[in-house]
N, C-alpha and C. Protein backbone atom coordinates (compact mmCIF):
# COMPACT_ATOMS: atom_id res chain seq x y z
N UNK A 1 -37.46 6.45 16.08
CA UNK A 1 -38.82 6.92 16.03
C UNK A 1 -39.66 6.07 16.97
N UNK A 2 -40.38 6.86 17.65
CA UNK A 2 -41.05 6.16 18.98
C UNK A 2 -42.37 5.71 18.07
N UNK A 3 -43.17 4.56 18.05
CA UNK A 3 -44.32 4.64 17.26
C UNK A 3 -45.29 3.11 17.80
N UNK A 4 -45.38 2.55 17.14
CA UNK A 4 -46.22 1.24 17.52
C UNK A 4 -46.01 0.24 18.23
N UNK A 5 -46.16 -1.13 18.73
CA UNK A 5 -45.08 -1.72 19.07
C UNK A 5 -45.28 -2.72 17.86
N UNK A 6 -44.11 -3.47 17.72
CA UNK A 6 -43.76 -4.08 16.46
C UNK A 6 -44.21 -5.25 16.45
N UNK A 7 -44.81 -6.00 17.05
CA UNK A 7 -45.33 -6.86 17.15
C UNK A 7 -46.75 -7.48 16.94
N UNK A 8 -47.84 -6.46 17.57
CA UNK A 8 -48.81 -6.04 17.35
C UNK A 8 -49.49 -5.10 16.67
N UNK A 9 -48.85 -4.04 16.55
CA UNK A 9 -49.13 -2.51 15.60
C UNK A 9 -49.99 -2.15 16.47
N UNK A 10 -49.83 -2.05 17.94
CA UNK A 10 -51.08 -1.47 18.75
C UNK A 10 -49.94 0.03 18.74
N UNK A 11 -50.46 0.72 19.17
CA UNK A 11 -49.63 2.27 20.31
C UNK A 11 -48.94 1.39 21.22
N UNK A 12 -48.36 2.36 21.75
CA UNK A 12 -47.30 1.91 22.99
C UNK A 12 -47.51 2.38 24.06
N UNK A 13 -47.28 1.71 24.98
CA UNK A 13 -47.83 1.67 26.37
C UNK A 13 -47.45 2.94 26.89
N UNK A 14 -47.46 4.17 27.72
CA UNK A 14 -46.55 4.77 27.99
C UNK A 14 -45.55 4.56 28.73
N UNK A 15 -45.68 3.59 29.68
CA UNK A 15 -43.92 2.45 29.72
C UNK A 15 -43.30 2.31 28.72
N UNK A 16 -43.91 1.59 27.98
CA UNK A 16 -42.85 1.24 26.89
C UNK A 16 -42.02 2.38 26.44
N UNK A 17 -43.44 3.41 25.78
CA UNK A 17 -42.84 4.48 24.99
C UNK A 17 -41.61 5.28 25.64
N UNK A 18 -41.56 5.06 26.94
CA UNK A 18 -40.35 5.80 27.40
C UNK A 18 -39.13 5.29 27.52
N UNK A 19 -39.57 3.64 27.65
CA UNK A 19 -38.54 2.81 27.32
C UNK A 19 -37.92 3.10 26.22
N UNK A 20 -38.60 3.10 24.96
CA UNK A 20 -37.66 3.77 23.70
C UNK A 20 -37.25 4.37 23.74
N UNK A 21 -37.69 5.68 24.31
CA UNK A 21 -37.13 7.07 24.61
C UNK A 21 -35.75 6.98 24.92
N UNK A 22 -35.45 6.33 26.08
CA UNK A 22 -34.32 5.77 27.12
C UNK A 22 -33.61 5.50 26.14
N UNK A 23 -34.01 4.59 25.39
CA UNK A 23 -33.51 3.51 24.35
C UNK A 23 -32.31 4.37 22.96
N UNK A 24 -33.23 4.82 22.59
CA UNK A 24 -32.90 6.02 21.44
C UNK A 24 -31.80 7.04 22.14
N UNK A 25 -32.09 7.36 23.19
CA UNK A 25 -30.70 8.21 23.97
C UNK A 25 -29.91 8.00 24.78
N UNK A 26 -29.90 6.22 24.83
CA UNK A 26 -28.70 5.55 24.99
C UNK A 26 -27.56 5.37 23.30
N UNK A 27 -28.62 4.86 22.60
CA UNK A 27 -27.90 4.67 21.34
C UNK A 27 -27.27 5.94 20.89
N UNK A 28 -27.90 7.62 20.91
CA UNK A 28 -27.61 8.56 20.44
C UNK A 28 -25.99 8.91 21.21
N UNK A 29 -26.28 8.35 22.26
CA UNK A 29 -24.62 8.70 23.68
C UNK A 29 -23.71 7.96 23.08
N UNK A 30 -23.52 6.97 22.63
CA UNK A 30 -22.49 5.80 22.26
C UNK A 30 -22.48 6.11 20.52
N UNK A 31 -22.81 6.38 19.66
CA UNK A 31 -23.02 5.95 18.39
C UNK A 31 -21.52 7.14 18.04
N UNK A 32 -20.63 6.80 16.97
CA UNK A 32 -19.65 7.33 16.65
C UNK A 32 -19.40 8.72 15.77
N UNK A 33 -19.27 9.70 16.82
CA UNK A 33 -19.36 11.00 15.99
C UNK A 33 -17.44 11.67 15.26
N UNK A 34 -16.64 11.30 15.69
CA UNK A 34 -15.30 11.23 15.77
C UNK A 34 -15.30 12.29 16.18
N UNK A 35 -15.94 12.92 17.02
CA UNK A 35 -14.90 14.25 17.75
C UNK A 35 -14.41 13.81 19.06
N UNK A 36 -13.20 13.83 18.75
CA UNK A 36 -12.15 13.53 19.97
C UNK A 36 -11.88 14.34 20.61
N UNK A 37 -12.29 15.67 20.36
CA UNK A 37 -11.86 17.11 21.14
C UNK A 37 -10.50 16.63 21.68
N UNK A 38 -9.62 16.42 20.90
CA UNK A 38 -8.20 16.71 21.67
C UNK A 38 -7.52 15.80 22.27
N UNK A 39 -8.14 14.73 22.96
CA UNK A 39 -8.27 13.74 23.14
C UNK A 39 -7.33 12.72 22.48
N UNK A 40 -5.67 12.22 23.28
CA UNK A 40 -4.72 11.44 22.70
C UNK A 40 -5.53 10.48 22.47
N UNK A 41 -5.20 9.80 21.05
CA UNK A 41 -5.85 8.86 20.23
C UNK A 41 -4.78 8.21 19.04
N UNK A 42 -4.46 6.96 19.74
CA UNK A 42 -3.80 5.99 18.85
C UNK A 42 -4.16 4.98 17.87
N UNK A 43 -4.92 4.95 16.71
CA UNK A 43 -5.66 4.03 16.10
C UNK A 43 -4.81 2.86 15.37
N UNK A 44 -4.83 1.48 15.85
CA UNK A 44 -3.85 0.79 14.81
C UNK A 44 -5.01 -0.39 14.40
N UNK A 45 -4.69 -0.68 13.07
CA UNK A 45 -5.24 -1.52 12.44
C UNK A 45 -4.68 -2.35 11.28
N UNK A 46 -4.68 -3.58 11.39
CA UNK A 46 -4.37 -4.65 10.43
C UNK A 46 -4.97 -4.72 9.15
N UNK A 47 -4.11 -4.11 7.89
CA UNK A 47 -4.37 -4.07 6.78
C UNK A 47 -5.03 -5.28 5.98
N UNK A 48 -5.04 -6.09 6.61
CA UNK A 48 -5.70 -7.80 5.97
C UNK A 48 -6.80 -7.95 6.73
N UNK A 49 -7.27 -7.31 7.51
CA UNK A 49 -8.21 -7.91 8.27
C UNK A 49 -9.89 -7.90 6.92
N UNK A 50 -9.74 -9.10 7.13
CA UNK A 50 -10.92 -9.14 5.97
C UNK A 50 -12.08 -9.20 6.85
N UNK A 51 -12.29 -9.33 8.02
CA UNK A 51 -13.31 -9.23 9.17
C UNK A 51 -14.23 -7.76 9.09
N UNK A 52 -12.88 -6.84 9.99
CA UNK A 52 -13.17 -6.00 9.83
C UNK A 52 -12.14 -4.75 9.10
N UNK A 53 -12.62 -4.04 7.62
CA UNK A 53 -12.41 -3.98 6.88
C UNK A 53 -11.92 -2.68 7.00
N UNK A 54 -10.45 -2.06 6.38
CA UNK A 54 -9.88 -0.91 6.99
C UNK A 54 -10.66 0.05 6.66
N UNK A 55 -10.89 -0.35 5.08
CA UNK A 55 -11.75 1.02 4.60
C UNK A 55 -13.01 1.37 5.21
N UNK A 56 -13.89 0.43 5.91
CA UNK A 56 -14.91 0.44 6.28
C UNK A 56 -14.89 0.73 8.34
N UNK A 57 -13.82 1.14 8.74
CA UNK A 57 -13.46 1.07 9.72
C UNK A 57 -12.22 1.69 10.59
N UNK A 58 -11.56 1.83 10.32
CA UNK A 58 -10.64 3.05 11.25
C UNK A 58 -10.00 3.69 10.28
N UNK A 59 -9.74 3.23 9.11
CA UNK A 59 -9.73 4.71 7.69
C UNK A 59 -11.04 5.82 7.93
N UNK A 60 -12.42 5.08 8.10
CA UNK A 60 -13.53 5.68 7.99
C UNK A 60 -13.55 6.86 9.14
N UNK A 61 -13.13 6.28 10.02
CA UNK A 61 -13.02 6.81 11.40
C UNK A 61 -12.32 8.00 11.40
N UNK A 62 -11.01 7.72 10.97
CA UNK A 62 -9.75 8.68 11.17
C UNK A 62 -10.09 9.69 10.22
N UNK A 63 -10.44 9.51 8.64
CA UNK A 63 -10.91 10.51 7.97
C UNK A 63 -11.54 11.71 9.09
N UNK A 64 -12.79 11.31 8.80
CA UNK A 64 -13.97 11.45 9.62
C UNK A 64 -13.71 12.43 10.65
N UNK A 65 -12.55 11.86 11.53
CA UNK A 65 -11.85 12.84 12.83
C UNK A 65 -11.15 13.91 12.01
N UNK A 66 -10.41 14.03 10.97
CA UNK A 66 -9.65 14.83 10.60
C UNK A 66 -10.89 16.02 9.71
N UNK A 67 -11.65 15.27 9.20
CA UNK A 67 -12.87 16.01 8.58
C UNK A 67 -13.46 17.31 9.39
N UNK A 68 -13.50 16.24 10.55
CA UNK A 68 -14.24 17.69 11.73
C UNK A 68 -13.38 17.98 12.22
N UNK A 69 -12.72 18.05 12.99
CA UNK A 69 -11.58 18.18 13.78
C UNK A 69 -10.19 18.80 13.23
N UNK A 70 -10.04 18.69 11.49
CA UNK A 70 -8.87 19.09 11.14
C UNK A 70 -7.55 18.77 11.59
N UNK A 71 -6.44 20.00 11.56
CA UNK A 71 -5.26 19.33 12.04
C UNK A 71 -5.14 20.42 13.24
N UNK A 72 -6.40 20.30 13.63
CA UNK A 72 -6.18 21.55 15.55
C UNK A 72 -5.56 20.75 16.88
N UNK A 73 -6.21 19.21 16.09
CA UNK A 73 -5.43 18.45 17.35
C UNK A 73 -4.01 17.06 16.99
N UNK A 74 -3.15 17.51 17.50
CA UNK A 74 -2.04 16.92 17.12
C UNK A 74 -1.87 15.44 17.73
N UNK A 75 -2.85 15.02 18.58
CA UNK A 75 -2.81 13.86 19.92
C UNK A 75 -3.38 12.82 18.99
N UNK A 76 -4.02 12.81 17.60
CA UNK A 76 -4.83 11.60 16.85
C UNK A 76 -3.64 11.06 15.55
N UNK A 77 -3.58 10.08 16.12
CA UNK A 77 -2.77 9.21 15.48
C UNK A 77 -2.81 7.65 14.52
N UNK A 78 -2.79 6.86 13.02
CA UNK A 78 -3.62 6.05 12.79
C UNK A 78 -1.96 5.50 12.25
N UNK A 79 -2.16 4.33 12.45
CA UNK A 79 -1.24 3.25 12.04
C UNK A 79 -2.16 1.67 11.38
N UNK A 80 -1.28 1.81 10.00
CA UNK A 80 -2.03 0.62 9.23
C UNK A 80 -0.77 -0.36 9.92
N UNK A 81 -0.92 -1.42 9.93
CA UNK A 81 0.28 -2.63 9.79
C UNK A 81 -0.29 -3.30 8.96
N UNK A 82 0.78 -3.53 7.75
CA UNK A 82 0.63 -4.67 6.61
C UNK A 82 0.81 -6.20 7.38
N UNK A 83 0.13 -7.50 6.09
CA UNK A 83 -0.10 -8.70 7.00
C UNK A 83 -0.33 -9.05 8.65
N UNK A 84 -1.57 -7.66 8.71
CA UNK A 84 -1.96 -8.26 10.02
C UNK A 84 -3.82 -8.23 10.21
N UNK A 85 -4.16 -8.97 10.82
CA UNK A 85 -5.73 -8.82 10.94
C UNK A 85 -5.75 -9.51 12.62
N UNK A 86 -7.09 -8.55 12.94
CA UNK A 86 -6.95 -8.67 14.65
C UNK A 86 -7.31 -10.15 14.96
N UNK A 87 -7.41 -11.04 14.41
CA UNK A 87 -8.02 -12.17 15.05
C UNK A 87 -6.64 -13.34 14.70
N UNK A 88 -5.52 -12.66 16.01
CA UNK A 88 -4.05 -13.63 16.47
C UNK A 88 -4.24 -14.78 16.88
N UNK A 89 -5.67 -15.46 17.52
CA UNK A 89 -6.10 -16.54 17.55
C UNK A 89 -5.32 -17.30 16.05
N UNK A 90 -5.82 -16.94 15.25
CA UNK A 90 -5.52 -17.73 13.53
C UNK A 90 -4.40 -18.20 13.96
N UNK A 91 -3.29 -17.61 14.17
CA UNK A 91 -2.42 -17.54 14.08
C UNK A 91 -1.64 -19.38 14.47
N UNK A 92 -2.30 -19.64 15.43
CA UNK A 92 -1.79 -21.07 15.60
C UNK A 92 -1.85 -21.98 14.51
N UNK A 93 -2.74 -21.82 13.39
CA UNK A 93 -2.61 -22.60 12.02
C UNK A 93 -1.29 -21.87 11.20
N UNK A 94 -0.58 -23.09 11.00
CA UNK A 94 0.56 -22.89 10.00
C UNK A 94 0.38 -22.31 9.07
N UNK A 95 -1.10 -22.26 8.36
CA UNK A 95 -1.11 -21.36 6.86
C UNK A 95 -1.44 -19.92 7.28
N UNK A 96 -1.70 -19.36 8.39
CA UNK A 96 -1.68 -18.46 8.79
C UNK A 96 -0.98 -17.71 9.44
N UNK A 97 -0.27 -18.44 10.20
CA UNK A 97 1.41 -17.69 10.64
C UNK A 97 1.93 -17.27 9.84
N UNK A 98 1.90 -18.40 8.86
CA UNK A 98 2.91 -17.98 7.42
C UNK A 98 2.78 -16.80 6.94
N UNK A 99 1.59 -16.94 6.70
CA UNK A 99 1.48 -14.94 5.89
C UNK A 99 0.66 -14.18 6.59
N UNK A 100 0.39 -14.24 8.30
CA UNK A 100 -0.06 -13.10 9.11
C UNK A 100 0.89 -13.01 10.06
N UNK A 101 1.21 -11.11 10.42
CA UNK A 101 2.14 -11.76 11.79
C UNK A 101 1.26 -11.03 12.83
N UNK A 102 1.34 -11.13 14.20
CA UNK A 102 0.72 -10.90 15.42
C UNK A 102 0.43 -9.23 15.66
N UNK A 103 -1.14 -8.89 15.42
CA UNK A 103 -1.16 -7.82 15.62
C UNK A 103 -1.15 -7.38 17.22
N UNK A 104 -1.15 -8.21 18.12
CA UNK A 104 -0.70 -7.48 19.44
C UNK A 104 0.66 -7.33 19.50
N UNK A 105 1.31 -7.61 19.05
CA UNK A 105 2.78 -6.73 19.23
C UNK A 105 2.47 -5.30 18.93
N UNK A 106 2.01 -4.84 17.80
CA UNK A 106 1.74 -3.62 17.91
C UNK A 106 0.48 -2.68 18.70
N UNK A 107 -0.34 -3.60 19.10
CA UNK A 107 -0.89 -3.11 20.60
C UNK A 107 -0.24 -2.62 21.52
N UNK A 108 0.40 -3.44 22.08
CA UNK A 108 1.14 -3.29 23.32
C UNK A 108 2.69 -2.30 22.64
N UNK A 109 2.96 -1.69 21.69
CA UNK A 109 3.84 -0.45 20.65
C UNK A 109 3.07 0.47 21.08
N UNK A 110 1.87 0.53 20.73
CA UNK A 110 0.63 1.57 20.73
C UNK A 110 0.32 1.72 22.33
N UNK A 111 -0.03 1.16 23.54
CA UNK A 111 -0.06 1.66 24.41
C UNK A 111 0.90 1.52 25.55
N UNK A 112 2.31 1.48 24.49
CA UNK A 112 3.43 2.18 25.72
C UNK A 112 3.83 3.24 24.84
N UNK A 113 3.60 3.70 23.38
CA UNK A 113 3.80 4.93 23.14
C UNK A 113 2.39 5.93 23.93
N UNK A 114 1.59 5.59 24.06
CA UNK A 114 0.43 6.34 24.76
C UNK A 114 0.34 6.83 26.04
N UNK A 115 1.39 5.35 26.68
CA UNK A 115 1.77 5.92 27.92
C UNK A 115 3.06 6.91 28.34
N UNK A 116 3.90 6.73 27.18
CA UNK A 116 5.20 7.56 27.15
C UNK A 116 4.65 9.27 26.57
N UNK A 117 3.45 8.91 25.77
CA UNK A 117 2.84 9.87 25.92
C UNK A 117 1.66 11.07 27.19
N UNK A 118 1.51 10.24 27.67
CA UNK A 118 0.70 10.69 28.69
C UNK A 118 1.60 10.62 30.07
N UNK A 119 2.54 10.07 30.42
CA UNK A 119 3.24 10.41 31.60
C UNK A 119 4.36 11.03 31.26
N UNK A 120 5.07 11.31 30.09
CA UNK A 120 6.18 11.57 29.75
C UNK A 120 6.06 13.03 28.58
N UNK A 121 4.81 13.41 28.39
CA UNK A 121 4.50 13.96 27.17
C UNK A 121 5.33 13.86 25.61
N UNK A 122 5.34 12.50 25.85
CA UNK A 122 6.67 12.39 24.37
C UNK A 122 5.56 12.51 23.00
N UNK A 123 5.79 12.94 21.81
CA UNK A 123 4.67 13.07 20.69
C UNK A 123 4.33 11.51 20.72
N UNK A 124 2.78 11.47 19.80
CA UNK A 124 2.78 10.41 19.88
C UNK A 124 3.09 9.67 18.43
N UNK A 125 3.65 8.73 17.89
CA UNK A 125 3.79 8.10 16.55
C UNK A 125 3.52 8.79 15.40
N UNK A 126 3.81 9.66 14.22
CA UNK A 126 3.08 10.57 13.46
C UNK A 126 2.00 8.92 12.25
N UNK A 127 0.92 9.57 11.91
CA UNK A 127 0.12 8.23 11.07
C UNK A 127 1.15 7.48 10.38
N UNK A 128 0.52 6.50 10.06
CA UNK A 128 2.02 5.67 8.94
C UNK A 128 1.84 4.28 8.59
N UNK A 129 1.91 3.42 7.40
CA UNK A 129 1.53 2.38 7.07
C UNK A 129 3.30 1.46 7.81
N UNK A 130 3.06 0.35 8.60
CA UNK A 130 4.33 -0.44 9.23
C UNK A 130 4.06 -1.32 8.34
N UNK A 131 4.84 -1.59 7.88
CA UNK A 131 5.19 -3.11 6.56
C UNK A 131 6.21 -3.69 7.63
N UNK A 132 5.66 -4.86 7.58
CA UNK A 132 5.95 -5.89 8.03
C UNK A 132 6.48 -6.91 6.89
N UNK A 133 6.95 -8.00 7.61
CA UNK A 133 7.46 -9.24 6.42
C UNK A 133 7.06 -10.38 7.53
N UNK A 134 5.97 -11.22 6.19
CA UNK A 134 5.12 -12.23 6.65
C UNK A 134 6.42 -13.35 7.40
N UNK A 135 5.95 -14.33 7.76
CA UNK A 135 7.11 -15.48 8.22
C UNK A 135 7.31 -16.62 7.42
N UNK A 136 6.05 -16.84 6.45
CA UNK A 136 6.63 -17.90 5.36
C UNK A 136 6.93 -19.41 6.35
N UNK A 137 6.65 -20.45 5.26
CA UNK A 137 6.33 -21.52 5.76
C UNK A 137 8.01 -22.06 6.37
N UNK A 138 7.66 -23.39 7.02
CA UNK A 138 9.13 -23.37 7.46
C UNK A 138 9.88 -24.48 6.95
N UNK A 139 8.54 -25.58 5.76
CA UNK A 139 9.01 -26.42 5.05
C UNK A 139 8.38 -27.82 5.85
N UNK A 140 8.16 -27.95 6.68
CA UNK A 140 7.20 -28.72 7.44
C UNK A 140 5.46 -28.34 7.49
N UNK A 141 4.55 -29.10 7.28
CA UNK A 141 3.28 -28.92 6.78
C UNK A 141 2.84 -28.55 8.06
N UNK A 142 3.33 -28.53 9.42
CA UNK A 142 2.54 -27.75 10.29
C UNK A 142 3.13 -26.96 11.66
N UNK A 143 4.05 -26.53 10.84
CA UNK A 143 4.79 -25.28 11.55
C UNK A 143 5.58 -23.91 10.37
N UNK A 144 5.38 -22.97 11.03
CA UNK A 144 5.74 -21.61 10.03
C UNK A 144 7.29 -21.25 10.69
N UNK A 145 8.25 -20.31 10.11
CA UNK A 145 9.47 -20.10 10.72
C UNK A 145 9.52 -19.08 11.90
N UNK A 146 9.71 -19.35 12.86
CA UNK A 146 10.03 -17.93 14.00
C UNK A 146 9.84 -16.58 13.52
N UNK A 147 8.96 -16.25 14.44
CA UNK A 147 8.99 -14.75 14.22
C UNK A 147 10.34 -14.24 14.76
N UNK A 148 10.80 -13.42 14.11
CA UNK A 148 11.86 -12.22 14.55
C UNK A 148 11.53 -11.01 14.78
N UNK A 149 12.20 -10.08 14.44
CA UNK A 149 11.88 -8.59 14.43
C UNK A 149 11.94 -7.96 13.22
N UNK A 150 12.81 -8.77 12.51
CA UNK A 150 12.30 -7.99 10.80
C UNK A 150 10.94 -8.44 11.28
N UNK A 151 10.37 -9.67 11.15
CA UNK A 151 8.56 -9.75 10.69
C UNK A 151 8.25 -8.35 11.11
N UNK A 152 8.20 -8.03 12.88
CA UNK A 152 7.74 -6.99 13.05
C UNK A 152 8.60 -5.67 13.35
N UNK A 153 8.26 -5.17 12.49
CA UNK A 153 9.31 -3.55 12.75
C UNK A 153 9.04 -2.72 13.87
N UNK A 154 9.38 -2.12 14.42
CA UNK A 154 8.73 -1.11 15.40
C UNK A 154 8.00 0.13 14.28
N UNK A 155 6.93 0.95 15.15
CA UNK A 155 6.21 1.89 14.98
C UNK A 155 7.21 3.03 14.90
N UNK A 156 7.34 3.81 13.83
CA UNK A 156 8.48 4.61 13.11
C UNK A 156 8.38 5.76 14.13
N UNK A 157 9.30 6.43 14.74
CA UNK A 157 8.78 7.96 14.97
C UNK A 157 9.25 9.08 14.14
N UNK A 158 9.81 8.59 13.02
CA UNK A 158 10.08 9.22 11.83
C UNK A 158 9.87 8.35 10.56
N UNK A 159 8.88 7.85 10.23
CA UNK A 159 8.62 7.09 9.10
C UNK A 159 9.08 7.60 7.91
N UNK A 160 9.46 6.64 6.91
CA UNK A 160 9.54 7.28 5.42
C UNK A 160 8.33 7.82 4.89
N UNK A 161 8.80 8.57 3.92
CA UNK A 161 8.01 9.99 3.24
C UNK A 161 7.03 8.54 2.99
N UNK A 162 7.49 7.60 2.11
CA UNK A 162 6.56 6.92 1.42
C UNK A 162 5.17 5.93 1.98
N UNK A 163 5.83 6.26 3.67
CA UNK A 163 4.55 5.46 4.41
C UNK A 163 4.12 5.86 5.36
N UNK A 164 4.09 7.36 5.05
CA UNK A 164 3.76 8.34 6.29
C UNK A 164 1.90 8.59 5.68
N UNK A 165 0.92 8.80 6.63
CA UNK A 165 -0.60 8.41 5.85
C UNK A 165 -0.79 10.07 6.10
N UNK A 166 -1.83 10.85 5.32
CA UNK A 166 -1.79 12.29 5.29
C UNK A 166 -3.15 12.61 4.94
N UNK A 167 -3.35 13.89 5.60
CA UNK A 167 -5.05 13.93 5.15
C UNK A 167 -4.51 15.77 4.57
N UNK A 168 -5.22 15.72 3.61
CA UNK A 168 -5.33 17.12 3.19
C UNK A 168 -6.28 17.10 2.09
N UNK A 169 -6.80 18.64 1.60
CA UNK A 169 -8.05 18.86 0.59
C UNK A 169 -9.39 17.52 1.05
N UNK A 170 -9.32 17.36 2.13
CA UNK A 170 -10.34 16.69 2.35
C UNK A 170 -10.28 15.17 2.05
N UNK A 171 -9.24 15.05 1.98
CA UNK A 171 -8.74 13.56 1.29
C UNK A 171 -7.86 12.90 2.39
N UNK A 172 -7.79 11.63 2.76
CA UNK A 172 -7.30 10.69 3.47
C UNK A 172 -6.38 10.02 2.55
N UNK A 173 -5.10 9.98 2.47
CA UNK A 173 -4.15 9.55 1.75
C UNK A 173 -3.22 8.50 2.23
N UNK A 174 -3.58 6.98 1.89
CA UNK A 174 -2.83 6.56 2.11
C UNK A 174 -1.68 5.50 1.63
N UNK A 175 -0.50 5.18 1.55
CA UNK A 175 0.25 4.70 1.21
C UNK A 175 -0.60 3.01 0.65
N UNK A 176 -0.10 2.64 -0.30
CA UNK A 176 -0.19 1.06 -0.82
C UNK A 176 1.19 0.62 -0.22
C-alpha cells in the first residue's frame, strides 16, 4: 500500500511514491506462487534442518505446486533426506558428523539427475523420503567414523512403497 512516508506521516513525494510503486512490483515478480508451468523441478531437503524447517518450507512449497498444478506436470520432484540439514559447515564438529551426514552429496545426486534429465530426457527421481544412517561417534572425543555409502544411499529411481512421498485428495503425504 502506497501511503505516507513512515517516518514523518507526511504524503509522499511523487518520487518516492513511485519508488514504492517500483518497489511493490518488484516484490510482487519474485514472491512464491509455485506455478512451475512444467518446468523440471528437483526439490531436496534435509529432514533435521531445524533452521529451515521442512514443514514450513519445501513440504509447503511442493504441496502448494501440486495444489495448483496437480499431477499435469510430471518434471516436479521433492526428496526429504533423513539426518541432514543444509548447513555442512556443522559438520566439522564431531557431535555433528556423528548424527548429520552431508547434504551436498545429495545436491550434486539432484543436479546430475537434472542434467541426465535435461540432456538425456531420463525421468527425473519419483518424490521419496532417502534414509540415511548417521556416522556415530568414532570413540575419540573429536573425530566421528568415515562416511561410507551406507551413510549415504543414492536417490532411489524406484523407491520403496514405504518412502515414496504422494499427494492426493489434496493432501501431501509423507513417509515418517
Amino acid at each position: 500500500m502506497i501511503g505516507a512516508d513512515s517516518v514523518e506521516g507526511r504524503p509522499l513525494t511523487t518520487e518516492d511514491a513511485a519508488y514504492a510503486r517500483r518497489l511493490q512490483q518488484g516484490i510482487a515478480e519474485v514472491q512464491l506462487s509455485a506455478r512451475l508451468r512444467g518446468k523440471p523441478t528437483l526439490i531436496v531437503h534435509g529432514r533435521a534442518d531445524a533452521l529451515v524447517p521442512v514443514n514450513h518450507a519445501s513440504r509447503a512449497y511442493y504441496g502448494a505446486n501440486r495444489l495448483i498444478e496437480g499431477n499435469r506436470h510430471q518434471a516436479v520432484s521433492y526428496i526429504e533426506v533423513t539426518n541432514a540439514q543444509h548447513f555442512d559447515g556443522f559438520l566439522a564438529f564431531p557431535d555433528y558428523a556423528a548424527r548429520y551426514i552431508p547434504l551436498h552429496v545429495y545436491l550434486i545426486r539432484a543436479l546430475n539427475a537434472m542434467c541426465q534429465h535435461l540432456t538425456a530426457g531420463t525421468a527425473l527421481p519419483p518424490s521419496q523420503v532417502v534414509r540415511t544412517v548417521p556416522r556415530g561417534a568414532s570413540g575419540s572425543p573429536s573425530a566421528s567414523n568415515p562416511i561410507t555409502a551406507t551413510n549415504v544411499p543414492p536417490i532411489a529411481e524406484n523407491p520403496a512403497t514405504g518412502d515414496l512421498i504422494r499427494f492426493g485428495q489434496n493432501t501431501l503425504y509423507i513417509p515418517d
